[in-house]
PDB file of N, CA and C in Angstrom:
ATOM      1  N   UNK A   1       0.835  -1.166   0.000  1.00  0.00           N
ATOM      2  CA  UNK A   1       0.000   0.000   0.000  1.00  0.00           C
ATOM      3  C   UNK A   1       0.892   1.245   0.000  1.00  0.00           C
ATOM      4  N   UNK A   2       0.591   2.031  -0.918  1.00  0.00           N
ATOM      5  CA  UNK A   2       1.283   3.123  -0.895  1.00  0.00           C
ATOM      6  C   UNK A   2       0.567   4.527  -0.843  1.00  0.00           C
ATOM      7  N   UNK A   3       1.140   5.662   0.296  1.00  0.00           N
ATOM      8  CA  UNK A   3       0.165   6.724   0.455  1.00  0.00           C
ATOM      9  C   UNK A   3       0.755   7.699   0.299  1.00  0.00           C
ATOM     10  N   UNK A   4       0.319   8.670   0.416  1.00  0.00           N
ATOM     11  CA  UNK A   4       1.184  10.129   0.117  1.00  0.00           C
ATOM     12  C   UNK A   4       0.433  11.216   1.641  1.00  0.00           C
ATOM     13  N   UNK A   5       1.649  11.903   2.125  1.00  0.00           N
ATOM     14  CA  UNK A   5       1.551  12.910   2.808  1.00  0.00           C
ATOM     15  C   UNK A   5       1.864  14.369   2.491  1.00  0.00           C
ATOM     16  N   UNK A   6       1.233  15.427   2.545  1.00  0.00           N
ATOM     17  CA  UNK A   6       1.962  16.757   2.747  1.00  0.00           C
ATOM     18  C   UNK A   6       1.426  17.694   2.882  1.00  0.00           C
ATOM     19  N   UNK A   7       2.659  18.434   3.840  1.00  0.00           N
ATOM     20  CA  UNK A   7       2.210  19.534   4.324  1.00  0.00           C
ATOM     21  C   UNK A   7       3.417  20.686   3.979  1.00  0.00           C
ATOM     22  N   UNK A   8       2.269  21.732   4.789  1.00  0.00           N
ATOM     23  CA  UNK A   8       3.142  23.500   4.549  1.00  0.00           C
ATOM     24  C   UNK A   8       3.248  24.154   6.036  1.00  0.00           C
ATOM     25  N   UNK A   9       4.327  24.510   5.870  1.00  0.00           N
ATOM     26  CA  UNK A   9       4.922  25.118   7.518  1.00  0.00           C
ATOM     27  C   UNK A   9       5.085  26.869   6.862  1.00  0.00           C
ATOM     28  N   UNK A  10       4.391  27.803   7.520  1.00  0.00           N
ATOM     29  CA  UNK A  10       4.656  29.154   7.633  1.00  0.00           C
ATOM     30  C   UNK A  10       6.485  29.297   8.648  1.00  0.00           C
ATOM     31  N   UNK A  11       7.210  29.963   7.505  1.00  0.00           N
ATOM     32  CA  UNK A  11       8.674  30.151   8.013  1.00  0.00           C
ATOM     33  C   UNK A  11       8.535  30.820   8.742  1.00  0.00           C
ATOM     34  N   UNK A  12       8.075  31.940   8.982  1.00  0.00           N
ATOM     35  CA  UNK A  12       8.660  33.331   9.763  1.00  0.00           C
ATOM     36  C   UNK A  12       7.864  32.828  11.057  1.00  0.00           C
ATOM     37  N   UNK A  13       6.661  31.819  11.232  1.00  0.00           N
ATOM     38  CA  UNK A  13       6.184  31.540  12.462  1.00  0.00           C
ATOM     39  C   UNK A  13       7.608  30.373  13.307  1.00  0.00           C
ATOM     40  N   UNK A  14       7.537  29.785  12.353  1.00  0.00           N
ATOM     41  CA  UNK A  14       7.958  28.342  12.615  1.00  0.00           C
ATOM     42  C   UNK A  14       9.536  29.086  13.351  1.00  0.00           C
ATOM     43  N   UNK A  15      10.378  30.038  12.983  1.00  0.00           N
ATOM     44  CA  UNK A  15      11.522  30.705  13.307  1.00  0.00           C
ATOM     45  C   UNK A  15      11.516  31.317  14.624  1.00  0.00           C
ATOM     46  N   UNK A  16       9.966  31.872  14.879  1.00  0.00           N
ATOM     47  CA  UNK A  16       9.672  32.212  16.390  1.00  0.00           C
ATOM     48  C   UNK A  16      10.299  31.099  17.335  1.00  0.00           C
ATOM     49  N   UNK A  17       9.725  29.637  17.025  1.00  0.00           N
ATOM     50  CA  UNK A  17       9.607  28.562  17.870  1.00  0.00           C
ATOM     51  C   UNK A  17      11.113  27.963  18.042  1.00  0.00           C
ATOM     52  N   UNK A  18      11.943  28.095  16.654  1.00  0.00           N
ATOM     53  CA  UNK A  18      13.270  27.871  16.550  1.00  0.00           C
ATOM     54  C   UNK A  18      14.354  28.782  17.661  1.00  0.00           C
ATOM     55  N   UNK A  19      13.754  29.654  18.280  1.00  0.00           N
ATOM     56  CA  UNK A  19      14.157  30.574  19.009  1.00  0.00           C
ATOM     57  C   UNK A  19      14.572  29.639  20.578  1.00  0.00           C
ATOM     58  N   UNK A  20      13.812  28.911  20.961  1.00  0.00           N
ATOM     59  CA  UNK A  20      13.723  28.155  22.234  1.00  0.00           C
ATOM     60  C   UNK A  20      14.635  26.760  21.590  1.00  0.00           C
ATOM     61  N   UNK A  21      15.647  26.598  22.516  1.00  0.00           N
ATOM     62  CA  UNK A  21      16.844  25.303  22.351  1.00  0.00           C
ATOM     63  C   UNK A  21      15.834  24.079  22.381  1.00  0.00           C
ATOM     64  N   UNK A  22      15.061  24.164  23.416  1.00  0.00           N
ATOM     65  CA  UNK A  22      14.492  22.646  23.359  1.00  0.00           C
ATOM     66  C   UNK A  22      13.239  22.328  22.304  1.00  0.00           C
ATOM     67  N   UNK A  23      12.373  23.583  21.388  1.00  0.00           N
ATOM     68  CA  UNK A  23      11.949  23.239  20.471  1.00  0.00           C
ATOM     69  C   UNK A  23      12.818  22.512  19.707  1.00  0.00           C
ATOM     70  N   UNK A  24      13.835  22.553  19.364  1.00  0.00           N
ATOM     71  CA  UNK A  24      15.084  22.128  18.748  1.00  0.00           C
ATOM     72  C   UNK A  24      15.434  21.032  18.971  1.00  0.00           C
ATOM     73  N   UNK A  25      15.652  20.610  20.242  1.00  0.00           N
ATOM     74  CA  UNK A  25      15.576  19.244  20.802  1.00  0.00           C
ATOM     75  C   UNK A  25      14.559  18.349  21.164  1.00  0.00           C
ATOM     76  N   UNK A  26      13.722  18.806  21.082  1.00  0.00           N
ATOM     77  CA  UNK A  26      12.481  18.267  20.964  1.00  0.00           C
ATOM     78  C   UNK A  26      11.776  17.511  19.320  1.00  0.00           C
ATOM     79  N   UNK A  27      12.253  17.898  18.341  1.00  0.00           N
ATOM     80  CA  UNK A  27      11.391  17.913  17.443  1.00  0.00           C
ATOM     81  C   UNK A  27      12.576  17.288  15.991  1.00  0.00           C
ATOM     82  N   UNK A  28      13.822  17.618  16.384  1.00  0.00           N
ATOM     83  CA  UNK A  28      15.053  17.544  15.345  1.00  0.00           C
ATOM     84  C   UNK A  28      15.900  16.407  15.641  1.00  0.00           C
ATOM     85  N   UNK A  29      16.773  15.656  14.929  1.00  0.00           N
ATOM     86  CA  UNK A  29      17.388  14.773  15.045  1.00  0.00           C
ATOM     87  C   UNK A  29      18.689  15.504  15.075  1.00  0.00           C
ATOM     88  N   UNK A  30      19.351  15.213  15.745  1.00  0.00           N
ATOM     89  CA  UNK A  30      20.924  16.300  15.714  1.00  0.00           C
ATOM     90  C   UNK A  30      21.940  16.210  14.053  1.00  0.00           C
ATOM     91  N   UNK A  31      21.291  15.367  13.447  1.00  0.00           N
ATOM     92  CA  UNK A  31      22.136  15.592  12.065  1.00  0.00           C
ATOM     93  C   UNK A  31      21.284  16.731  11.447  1.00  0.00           C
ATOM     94  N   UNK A  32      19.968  17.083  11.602  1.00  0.00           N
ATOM     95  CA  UNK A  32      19.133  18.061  10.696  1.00  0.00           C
ATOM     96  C   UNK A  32      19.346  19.334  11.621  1.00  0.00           C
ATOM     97  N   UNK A  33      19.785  19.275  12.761  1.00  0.00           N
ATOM     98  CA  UNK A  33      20.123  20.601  13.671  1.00  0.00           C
ATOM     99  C   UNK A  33      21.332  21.259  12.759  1.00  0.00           C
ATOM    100  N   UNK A  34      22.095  19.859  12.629  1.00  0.00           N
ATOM    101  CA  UNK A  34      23.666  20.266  12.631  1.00  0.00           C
ATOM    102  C   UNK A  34      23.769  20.911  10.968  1.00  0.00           C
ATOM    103  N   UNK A  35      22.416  20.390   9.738  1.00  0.00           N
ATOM    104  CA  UNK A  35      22.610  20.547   8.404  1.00  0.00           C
ATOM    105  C   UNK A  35      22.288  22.043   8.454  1.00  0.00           C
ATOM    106  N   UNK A  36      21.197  22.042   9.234  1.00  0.00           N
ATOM    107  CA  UNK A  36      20.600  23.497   9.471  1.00  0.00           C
ATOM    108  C   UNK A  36      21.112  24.710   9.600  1.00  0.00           C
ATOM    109  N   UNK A  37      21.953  24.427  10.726  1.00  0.00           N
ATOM    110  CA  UNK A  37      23.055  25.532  11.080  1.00  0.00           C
ATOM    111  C   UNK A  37      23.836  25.748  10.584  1.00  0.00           C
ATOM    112  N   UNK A  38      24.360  24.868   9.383  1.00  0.00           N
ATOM    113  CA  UNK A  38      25.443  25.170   8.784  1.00  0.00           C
ATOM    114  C   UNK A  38      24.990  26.388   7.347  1.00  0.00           C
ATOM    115  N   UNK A  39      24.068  26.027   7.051  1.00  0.00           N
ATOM    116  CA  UNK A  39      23.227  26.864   6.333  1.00  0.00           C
ATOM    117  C   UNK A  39      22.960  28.377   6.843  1.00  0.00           C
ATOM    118  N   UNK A  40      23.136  29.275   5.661  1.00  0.00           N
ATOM    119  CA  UNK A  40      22.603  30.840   5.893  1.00  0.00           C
ATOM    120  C   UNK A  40      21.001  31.002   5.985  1.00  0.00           C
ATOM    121  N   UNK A  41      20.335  29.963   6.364  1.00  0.00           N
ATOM    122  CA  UNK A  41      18.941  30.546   6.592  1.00  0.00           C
ATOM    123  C   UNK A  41      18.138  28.900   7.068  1.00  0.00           C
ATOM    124  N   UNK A  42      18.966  28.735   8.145  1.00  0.00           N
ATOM    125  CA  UNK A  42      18.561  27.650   8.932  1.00  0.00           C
ATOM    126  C   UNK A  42      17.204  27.689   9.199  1.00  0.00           C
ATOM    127  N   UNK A  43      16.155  28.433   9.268  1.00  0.00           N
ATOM    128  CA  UNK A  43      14.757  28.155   9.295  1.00  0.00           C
ATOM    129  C   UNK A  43      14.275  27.421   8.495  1.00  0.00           C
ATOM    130  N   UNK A  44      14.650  28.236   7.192  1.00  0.00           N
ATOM    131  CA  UNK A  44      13.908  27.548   5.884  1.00  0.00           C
ATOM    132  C   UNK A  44      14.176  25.414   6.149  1.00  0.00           C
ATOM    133  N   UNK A  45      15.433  24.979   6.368  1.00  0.00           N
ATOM    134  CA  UNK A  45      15.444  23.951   5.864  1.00  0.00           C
ATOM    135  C   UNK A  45      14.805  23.479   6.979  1.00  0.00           C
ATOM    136  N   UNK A  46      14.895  23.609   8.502  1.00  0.00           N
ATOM    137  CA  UNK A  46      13.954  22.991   9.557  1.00  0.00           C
ATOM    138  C   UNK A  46      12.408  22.991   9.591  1.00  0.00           C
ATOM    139  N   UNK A  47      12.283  24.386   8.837  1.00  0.00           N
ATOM    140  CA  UNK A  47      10.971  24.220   8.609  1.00  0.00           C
ATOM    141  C   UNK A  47      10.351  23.278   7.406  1.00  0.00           C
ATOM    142  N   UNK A  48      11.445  22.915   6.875  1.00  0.00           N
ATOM    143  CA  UNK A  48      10.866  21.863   5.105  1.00  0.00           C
ATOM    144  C   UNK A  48      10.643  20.737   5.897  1.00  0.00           C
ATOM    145  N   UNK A  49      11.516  20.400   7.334  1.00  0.00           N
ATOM    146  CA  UNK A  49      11.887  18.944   7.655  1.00  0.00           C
ATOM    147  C   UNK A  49      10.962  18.711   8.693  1.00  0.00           C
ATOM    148  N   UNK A  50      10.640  19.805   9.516  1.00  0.00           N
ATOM    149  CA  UNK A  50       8.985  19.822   9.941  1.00  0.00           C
ATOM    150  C   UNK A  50       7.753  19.579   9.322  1.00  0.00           C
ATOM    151  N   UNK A  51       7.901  20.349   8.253  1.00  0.00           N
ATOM    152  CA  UNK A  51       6.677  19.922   7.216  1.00  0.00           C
ATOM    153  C   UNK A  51       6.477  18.228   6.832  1.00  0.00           C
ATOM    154  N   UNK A  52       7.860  17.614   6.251  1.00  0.00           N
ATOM    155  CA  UNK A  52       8.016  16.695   6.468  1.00  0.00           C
ATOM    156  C   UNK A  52       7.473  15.162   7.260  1.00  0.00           C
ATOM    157  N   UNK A  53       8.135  15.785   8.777  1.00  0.00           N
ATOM    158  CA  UNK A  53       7.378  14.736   9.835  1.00  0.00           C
ATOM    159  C   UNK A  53       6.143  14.907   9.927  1.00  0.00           C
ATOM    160  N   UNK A  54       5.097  15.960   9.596  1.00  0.00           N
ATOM    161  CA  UNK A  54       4.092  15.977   9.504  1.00  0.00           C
ATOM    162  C   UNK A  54       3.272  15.186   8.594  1.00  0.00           C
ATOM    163  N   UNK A  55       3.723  15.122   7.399  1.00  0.00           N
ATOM    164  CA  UNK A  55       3.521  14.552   6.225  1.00  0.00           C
ATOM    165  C   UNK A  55       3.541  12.909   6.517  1.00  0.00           C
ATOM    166  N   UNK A  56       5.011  12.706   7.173  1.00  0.00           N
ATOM    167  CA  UNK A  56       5.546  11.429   7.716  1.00  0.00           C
ATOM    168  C   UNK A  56       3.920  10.658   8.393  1.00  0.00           C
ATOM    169  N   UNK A  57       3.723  11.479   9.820  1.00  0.00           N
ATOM    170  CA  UNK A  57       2.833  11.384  10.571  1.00  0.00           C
ATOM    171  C   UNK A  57       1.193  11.510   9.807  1.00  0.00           C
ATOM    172  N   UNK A  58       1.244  12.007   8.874  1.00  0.00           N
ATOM    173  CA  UNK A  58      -0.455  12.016   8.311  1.00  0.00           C
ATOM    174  C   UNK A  58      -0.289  10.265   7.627  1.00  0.00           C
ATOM    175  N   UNK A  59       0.350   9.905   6.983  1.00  0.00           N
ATOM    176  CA  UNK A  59       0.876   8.795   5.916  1.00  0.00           C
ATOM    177  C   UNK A  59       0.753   7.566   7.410  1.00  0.00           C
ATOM    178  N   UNK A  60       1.386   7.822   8.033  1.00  0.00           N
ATOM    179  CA  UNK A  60       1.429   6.265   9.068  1.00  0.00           C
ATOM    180  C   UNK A  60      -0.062   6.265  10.127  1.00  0.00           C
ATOM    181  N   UNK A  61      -0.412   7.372   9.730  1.00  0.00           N
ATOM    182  CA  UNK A  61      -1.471   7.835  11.006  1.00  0.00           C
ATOM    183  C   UNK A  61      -2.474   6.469  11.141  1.00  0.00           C
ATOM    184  N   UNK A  62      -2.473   6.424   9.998  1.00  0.00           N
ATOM    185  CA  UNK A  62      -3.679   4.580  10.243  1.00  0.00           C
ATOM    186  C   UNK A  62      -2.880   3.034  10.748  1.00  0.00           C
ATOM    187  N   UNK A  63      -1.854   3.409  10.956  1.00  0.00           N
ATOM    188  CA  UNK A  63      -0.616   2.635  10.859  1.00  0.00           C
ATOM    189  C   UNK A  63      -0.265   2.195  12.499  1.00  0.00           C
ATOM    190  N   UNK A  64      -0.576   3.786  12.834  1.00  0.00           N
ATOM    191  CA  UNK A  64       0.063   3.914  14.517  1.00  0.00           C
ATOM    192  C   UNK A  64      -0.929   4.286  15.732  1.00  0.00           C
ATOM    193  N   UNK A  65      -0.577   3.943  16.436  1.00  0.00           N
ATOM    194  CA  UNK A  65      -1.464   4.555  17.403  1.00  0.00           C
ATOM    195  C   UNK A  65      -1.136   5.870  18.137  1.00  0.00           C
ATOM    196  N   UNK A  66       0.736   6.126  17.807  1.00  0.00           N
ATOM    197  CA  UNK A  66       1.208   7.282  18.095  1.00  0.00           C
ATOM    198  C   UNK A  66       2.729   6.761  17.697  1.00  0.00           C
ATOM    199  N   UNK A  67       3.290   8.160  17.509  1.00  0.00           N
ATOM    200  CA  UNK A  67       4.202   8.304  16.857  1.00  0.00           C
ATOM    201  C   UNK A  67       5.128   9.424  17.240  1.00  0.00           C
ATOM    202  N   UNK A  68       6.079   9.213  17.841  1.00  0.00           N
ATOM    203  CA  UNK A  68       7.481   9.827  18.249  1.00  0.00           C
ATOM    204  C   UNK A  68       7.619  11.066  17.233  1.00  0.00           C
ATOM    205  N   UNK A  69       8.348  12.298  17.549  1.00  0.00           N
ATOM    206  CA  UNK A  69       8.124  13.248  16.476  1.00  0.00           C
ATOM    207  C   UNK A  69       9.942  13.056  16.056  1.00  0.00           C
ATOM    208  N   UNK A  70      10.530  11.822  16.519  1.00  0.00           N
ATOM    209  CA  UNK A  70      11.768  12.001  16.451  1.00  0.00           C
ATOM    210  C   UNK A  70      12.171  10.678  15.701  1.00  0.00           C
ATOM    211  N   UNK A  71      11.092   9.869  15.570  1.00  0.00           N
ATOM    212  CA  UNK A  71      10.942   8.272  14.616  1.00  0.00           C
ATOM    213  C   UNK A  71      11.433   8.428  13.297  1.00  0.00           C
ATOM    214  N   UNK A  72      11.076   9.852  12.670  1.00  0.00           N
ATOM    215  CA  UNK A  72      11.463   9.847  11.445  1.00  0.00           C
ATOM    216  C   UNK A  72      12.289  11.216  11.383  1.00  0.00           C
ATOM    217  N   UNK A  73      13.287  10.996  10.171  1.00  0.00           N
ATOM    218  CA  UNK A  73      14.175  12.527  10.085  1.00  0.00           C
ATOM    219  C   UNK A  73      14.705  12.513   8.734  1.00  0.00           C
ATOM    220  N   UNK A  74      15.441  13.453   8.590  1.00  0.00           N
ATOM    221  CA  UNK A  74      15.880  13.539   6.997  1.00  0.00           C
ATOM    222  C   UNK A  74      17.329  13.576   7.028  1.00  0.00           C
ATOM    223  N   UNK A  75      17.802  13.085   6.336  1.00  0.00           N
ATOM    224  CA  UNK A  75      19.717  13.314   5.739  1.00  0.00           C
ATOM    225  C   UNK A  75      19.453  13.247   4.244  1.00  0.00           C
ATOM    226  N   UNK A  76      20.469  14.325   4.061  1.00  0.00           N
ATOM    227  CA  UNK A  76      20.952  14.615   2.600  1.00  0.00           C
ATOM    228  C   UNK A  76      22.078  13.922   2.154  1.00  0.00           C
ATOM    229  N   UNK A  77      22.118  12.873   0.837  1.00  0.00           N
ATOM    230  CA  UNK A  77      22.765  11.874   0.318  1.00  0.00           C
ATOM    231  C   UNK A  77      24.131  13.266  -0.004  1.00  0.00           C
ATOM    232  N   UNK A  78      25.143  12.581  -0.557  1.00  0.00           N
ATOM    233  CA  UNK A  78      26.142  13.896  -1.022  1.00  0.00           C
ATOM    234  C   UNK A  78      25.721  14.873  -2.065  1.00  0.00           C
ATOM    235  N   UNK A  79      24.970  14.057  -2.939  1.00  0.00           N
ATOM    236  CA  UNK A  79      24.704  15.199  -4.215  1.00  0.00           C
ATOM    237  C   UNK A  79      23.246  16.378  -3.640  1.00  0.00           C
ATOM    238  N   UNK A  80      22.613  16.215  -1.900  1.00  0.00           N
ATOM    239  CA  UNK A  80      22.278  16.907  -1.664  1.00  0.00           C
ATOM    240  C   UNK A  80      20.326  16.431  -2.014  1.00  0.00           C
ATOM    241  N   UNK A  81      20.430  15.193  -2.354  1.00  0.00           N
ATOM    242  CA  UNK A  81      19.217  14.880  -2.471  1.00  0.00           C
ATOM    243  C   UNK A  81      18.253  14.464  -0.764  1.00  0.00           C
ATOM    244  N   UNK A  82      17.105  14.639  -0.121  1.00  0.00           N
ATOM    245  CA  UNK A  82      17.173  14.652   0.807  1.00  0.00           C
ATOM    246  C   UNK A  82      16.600  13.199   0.963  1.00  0.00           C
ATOM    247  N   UNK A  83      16.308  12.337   1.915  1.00  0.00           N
ATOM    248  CA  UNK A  83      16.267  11.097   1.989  1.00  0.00           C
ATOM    249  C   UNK A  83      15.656  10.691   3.735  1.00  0.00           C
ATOM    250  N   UNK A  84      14.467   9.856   3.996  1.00  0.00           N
ATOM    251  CA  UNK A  84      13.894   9.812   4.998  1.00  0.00           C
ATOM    252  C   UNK A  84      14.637   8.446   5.715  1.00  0.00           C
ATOM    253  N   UNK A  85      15.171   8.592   6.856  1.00  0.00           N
ATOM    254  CA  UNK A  85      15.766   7.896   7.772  1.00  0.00           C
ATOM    255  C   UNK A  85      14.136   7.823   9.256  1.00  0.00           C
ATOM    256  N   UNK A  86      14.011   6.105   9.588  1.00  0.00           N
ATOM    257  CA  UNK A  86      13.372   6.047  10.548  1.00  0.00           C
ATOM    258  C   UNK A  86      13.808   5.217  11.355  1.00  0.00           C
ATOM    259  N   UNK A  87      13.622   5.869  12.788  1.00  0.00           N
ATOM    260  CA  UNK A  87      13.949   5.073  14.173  1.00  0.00           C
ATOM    261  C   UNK A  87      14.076   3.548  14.041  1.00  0.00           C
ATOM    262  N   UNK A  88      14.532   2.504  14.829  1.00  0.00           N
ATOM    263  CA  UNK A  88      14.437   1.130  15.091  1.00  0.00           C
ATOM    264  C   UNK A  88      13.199   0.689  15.704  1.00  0.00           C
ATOM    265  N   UNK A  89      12.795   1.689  16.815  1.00  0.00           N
ATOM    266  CA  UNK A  89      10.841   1.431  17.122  1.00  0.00           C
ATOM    267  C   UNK A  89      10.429   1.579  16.237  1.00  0.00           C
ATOM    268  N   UNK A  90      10.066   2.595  14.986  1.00  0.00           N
ATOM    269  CA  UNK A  90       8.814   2.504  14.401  1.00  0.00           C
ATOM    270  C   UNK A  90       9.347   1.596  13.245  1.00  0.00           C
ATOM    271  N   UNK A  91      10.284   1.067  12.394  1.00  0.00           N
ATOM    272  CA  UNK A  91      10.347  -0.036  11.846  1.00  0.00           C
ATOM    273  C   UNK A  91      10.349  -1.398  11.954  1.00  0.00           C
ATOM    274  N   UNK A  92      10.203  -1.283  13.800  1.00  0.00           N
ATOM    275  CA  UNK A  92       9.584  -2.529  14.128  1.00  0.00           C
ATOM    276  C   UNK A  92       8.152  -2.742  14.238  1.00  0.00           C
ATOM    277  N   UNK A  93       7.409  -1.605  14.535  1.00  0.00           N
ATOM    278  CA  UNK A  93       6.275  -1.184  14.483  1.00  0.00           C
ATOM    279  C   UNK A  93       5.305  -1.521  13.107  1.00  0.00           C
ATOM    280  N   UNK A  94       6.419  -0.787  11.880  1.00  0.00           N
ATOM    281  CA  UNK A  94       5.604  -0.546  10.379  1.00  0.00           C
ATOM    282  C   UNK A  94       6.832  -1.088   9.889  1.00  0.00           C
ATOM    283  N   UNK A  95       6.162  -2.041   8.640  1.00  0.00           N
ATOM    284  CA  UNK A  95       7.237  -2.590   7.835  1.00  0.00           C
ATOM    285  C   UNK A  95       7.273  -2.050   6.750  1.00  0.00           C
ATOM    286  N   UNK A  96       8.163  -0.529   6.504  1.00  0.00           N
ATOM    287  CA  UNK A  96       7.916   0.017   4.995  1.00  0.00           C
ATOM    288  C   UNK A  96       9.139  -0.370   4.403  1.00  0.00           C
ATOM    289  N   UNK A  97       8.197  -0.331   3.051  1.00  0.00           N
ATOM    290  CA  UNK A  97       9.159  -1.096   2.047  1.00  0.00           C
ATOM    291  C   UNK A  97       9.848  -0.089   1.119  1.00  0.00           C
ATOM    292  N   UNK A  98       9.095   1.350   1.143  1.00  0.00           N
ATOM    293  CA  UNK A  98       9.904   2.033   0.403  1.00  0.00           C
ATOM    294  C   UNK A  98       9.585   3.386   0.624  1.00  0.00           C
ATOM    295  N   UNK A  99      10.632   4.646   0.710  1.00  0.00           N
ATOM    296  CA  UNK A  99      10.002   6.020   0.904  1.00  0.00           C
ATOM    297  C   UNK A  99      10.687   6.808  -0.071  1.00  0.00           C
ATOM    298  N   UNK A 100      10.080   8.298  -0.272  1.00  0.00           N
ATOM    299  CA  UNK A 100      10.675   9.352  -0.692  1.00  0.00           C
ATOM    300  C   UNK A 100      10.083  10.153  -0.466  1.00  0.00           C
ATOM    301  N   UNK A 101      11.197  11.719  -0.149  1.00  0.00           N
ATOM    302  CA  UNK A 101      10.362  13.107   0.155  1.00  0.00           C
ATOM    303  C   UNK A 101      10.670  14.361  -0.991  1.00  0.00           C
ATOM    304  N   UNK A 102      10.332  14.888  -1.037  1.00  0.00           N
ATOM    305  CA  UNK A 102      10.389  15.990  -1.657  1.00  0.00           C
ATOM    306  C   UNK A 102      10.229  17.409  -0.804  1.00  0.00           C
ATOM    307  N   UNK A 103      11.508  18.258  -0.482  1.00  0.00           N
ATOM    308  CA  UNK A 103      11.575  19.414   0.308  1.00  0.00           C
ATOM    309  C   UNK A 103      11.684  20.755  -0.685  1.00  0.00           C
ATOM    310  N   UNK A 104      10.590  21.721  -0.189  1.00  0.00           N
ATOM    311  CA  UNK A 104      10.866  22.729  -0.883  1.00  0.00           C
ATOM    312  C   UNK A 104      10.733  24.112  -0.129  1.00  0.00           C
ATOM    313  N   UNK A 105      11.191  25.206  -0.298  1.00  0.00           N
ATOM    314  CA  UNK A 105      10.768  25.927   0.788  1.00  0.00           C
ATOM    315  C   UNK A 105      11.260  27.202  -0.167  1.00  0.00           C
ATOM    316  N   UNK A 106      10.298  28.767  -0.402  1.00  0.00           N
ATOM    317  CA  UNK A 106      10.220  29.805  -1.086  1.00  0.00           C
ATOM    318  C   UNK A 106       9.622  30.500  -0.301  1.00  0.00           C
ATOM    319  N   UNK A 107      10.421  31.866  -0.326  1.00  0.00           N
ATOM    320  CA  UNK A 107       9.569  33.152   0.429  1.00  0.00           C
ATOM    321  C   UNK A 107       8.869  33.434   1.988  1.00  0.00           C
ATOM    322  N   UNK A 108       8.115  32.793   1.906  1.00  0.00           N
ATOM    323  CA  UNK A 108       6.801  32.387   3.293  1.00  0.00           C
ATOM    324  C   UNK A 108       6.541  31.253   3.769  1.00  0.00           C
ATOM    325  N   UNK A 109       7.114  30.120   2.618  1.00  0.00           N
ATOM    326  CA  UNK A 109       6.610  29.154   2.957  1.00  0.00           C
ATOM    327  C   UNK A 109       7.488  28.010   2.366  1.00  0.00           C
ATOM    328  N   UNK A 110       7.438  26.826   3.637  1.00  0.00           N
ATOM    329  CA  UNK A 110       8.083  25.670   3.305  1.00  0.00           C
ATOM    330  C   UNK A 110       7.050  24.431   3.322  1.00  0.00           C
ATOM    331  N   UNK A 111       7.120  23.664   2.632  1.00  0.00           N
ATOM    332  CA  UNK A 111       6.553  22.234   1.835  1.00  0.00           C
ATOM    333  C   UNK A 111       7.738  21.129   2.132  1.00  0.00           C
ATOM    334  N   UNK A 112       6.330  19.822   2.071  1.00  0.00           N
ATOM    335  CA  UNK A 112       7.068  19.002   1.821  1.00  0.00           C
ATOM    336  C   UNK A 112       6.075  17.502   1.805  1.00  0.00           C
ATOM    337  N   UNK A 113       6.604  16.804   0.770  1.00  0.00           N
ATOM    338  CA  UNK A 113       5.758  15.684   0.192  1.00  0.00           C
ATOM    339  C   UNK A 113       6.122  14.602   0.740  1.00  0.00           C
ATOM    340  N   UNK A 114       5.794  13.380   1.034  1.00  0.00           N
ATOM    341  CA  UNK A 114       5.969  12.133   1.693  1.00  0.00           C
ATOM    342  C   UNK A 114       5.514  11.310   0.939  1.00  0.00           C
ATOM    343  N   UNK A 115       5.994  10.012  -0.127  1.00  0.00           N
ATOM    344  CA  UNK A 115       5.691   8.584  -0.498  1.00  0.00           C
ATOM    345  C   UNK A 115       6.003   7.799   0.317  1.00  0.00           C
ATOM    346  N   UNK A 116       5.233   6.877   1.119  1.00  0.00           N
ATOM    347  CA  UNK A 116       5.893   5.522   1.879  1.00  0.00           C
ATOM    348  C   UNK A 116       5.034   4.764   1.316  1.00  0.00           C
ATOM    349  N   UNK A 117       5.559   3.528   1.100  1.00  0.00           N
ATOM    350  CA  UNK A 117       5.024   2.173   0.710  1.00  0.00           C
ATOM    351  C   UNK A 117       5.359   1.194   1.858  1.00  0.00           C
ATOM    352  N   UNK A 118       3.879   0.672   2.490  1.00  0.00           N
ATOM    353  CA  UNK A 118       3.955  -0.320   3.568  1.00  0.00           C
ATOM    354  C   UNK A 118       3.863  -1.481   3.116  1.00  0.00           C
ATOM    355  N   UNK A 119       4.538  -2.851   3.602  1.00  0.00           N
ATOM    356  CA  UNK A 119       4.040  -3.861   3.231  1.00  0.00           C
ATOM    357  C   UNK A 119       3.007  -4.656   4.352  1.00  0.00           C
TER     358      UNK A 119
END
């Protein structure tokens, strides 16, 4: 079965919340902290990767009964393509057989698309 998720994160809100360390630790995997910061406009990409787990979380929602906001995260392959990494609980949980995301983020607003295929 294969489903699709996505959502849109308002930047300039989402940057308020980026303001507090433990939103940060709360919600980010320390490789997407660490991609973030290295970047001149670290909102934009936390907010694509928020959008993201959201997306993540609409897609498994029939799947789970609840879901860690830290189960799933993103790393960028070298050529910069982004790529969904999930926890050891929720792949014991859900047996997916295949994912991809799509991150985009312009102006006001950041996006982001979710394919998972469960078996």
């Amino acid at each position: 079965m294969q489903e699709v998720g996505v959502d849109i994160v308002d930047i300039a809100r989402f940057a308020k919340a980026m303001e507090r360390e433990s939103f940060l630790q709360k919600f980010f995997h320390p490789e997407e902290i660490a991609y973030a910061r290295a970047s001149a406009h670290p909102e934009q990409h936390l907010a694509a990767r928020f959008a993201a787990r959201e997306a993540v979380r609409k897609v498994l929602y029939s799947q789970l009964s609840s879901l860690d906001w830290k189960d799933s995260w993103i790393v960028n392959e070298a050529d910069g393509k982004p790529v969904l990494r999930f926890s050891r609980d929720l792949l014991q949980k859900v047996r997916i057989r295949h994912s991809s995301v799509s991150l985009s983020h312009s102006g006001d607003y950041a996006v982001a698309v979710v394919l998972i295929e469960v078996r």
